[in-house]
Protein backbone atom coordinates (compact mmCIF):
# COMPACT_ATOMS: atom_id res chain seq x y z
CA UNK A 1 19.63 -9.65 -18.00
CA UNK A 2 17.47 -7.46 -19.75
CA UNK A 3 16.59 -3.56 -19.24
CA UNK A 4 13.62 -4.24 -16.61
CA UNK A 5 15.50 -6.91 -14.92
CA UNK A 6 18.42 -4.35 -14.59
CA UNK A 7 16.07 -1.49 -13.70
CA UNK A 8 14.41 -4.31 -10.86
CA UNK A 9 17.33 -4.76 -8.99
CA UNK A 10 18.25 -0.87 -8.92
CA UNK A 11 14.33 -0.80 -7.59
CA UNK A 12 14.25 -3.04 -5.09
CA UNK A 13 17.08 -2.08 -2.71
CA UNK A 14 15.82 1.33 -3.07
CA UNK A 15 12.18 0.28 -2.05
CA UNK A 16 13.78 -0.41 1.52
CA UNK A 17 15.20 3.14 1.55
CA UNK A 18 11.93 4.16 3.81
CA UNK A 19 12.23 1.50 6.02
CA UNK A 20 16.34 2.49 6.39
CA UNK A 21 15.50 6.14 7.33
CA UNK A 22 13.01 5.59 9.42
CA UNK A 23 15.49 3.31 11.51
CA UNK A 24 18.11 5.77 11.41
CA UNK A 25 16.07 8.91 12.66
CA UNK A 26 14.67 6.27 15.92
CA UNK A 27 18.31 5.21 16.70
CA UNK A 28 19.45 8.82 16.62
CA UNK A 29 16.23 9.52 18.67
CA UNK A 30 15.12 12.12 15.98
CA UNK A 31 11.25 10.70 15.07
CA UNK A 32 9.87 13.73 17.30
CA UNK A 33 8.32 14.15 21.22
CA UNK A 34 6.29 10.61 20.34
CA UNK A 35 8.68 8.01 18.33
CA UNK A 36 6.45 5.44 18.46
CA UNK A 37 3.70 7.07 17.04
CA UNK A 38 5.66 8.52 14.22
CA UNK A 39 7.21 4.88 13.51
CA UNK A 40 3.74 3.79 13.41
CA UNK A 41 2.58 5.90 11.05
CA UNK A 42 5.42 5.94 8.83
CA UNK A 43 5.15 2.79 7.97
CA UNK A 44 1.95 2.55 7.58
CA UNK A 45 2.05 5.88 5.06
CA UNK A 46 4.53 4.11 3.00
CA UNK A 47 2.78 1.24 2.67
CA UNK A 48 0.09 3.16 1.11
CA UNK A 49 2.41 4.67 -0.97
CA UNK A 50 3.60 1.80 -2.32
CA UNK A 51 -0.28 0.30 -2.69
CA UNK A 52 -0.82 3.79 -4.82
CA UNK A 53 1.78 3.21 -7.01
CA UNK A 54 1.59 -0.42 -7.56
CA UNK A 55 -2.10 0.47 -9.06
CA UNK A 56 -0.44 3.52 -11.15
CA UNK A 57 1.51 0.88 -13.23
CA UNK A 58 -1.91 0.02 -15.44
CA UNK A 59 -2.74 3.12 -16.54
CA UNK A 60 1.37 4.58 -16.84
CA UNK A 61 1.78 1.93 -19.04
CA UNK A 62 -1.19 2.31 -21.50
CA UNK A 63 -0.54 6.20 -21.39
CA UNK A 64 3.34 5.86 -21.98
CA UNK A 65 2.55 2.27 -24.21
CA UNK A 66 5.68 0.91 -22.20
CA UNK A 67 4.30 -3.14 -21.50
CA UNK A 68 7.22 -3.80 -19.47
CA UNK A 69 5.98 -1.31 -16.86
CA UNK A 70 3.34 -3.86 -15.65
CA UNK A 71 6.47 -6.10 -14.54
CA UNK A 72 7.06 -3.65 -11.64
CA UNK A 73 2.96 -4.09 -10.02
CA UNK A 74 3.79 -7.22 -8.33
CA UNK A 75 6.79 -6.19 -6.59
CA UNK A 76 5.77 -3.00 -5.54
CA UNK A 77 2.36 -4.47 -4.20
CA UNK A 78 4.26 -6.71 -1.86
CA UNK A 79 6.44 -4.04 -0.84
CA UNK A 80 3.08 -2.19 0.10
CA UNK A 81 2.09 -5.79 1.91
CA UNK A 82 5.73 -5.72 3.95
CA UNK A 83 5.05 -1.91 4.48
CA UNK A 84 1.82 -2.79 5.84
CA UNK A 85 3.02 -5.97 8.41
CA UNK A 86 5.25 -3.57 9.73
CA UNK A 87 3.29 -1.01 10.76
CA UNK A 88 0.94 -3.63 12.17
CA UNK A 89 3.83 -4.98 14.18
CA UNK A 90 5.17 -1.11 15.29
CA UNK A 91 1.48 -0.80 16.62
CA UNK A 92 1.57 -3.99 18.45
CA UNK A 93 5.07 -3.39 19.95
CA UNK A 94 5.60 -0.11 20.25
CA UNK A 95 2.07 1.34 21.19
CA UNK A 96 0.43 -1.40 22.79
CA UNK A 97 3.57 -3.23 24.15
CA UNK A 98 1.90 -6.52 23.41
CA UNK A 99 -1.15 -6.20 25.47
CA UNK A 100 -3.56 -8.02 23.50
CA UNK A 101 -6.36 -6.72 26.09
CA UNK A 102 -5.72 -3.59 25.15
CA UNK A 103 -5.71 -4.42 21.65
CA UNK A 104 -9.24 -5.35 22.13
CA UNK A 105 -10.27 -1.94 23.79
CA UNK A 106 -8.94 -0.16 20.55
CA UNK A 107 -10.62 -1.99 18.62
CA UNK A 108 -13.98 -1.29 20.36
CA UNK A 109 -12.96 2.24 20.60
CA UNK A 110 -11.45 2.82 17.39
CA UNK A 111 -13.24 2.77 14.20
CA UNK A 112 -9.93 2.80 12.14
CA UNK A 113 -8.15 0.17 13.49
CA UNK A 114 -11.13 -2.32 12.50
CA UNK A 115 -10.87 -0.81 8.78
CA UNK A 116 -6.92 -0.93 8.59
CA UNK A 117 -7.67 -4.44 9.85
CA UNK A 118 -9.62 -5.05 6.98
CA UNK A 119 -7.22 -3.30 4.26
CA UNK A 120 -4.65 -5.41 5.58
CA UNK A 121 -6.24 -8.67 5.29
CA UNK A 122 -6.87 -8.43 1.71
CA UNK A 123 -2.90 -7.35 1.25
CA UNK A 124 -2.57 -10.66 2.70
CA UNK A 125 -4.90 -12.69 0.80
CA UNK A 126 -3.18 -10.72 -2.77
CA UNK A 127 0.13 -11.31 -1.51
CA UNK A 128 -0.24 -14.90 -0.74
CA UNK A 129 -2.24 -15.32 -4.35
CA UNK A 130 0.63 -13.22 -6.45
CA UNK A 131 2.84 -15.78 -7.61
CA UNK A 132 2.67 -17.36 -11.20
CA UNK A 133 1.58 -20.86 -10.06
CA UNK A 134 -1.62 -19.33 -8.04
CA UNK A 135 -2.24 -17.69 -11.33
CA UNK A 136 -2.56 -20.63 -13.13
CA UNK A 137 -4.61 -22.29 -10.30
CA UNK A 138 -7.41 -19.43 -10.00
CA UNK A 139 -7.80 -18.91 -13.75
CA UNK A 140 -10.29 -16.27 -14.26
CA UNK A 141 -11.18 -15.63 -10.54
CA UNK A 142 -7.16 -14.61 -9.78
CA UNK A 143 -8.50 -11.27 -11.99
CA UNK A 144 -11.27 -11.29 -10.00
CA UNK A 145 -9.87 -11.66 -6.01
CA UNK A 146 -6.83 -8.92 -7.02
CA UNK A 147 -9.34 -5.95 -8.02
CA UNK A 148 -10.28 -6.36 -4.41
CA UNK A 149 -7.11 -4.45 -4.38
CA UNK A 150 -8.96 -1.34 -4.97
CA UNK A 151 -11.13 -1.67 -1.69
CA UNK A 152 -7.58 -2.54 -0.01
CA UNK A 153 -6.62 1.06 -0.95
CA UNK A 154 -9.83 2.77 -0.58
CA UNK A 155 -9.97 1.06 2.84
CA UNK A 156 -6.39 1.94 3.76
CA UNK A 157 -7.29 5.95 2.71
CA UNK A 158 -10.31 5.60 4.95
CA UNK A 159 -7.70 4.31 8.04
CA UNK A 160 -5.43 7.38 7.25
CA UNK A 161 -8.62 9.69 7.36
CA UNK A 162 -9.89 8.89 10.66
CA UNK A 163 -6.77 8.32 11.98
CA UNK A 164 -5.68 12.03 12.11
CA UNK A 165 -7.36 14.70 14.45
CA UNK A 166 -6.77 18.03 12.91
CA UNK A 167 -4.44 18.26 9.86
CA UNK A 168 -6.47 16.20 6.31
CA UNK A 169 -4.17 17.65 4.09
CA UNK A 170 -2.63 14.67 3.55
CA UNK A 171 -5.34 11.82 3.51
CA UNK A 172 -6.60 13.65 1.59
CA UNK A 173 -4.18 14.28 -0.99
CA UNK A 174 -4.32 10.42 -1.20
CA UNK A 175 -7.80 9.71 -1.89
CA UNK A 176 -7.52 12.75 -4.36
CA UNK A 177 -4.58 9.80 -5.91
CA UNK A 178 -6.89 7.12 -5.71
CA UNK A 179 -10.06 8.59 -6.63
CA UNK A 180 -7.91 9.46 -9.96
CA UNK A 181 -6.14 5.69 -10.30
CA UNK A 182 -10.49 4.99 -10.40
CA UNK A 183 -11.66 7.18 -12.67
CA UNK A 184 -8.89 6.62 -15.59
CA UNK A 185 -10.08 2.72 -15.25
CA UNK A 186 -13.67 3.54 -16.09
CA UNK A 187 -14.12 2.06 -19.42
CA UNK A 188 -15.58 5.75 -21.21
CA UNK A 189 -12.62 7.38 -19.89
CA UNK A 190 -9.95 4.42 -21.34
CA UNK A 191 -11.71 5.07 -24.19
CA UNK A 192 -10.87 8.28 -24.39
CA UNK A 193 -7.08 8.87 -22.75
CA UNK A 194 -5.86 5.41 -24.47
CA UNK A 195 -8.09 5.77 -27.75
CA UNK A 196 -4.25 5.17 -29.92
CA UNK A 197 -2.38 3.50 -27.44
């Protein structure tokens, strides 16, 4: 097993760390007045967490020239897609108690739900293209479909953004991310930050 495979499996047990606390705090009763709601939206602000960092890995590993780094996008982008699931299935369960009619009212209503709808469905279509043999089947239009991640994201900040009433501070510390993860892929600046990598 080499270093990254070792490094993986230390990774991936950790990745469900969120997913652990969050279940602890709602069996101790300790998510807040509205446990639902904070379920919800944990989930769903890991799973952009994990989005954000799987599109770090690019540009960490042409500024730190580690290639092995880009071994980690995959998995953490499906983490972001089980992140994701869940907090779709917390807001069918837990907020709308499976009432698909009022799923439909939301939807007319809210603005947000229609674009997390949206980010979600691409997660979907990346996750269920990310293995080696759909690789080999897309050729040059896998490349193509997974920069769609990049809407996925911007999409997903857009959810977080209208999703809140009063406090931006933190949507907007993650389009401030993302808006950065953009910029350093614009060809001037690679020249520039990765001009002797």
């Amino acid at each position: 097993m080499d270093r990254v495979a070792k490094i993986k499996v230390v990774v991936f047990p950790l990745s469900f760390f969120p997913l652990a606390n969050l279940m602890i705090k709602a069996l101790e009763n300790n998510l807040g007045p509205d446990p639902a709601s904070a379920l919800t939206h944990g989930l769903g602000e890991w799973a952009l967490i994990f989005l954000l960092l799987s599109l770090a890995i690019s540009p960490a590993r042409r500024l730190t020239g580690i290639g092995k780094l880009i071994r980690f996008r995959r998995m953490l982008g499906l983490f972001a897609l089980f992140y994701a699931v869940l907090h779709l299935f917390a807001y069918l369960a837990f907020m709308l108690s499976w009432e698909w009619q009022t799923l439909l009212e939301d939807l007319y209503k809210r603005t947000y739900i229609i674009i997390g709808a949206f980010a979600l469905s691409i997660l979907i279509a990346l996750g269920a293209t990310s293995t080696k043999k759909m690789m080999k089947r897309l050729g040059k239009q896998w490349s193509q479909l997974h920069r769609l991640v990049y809407i996925a994201a911007g999409l997903a900040v857009i959810h977080f953004l209208w999703l809140v009433k009063s406090d931006y501070r933190e949507p907007l510390i993650y389009a401030a991310v993302l808006t950065v993860l953009l910029i350093v892929r614009l060809r001037v600046v690679k020249r520039l930050v990765f001009l002797n990598r």
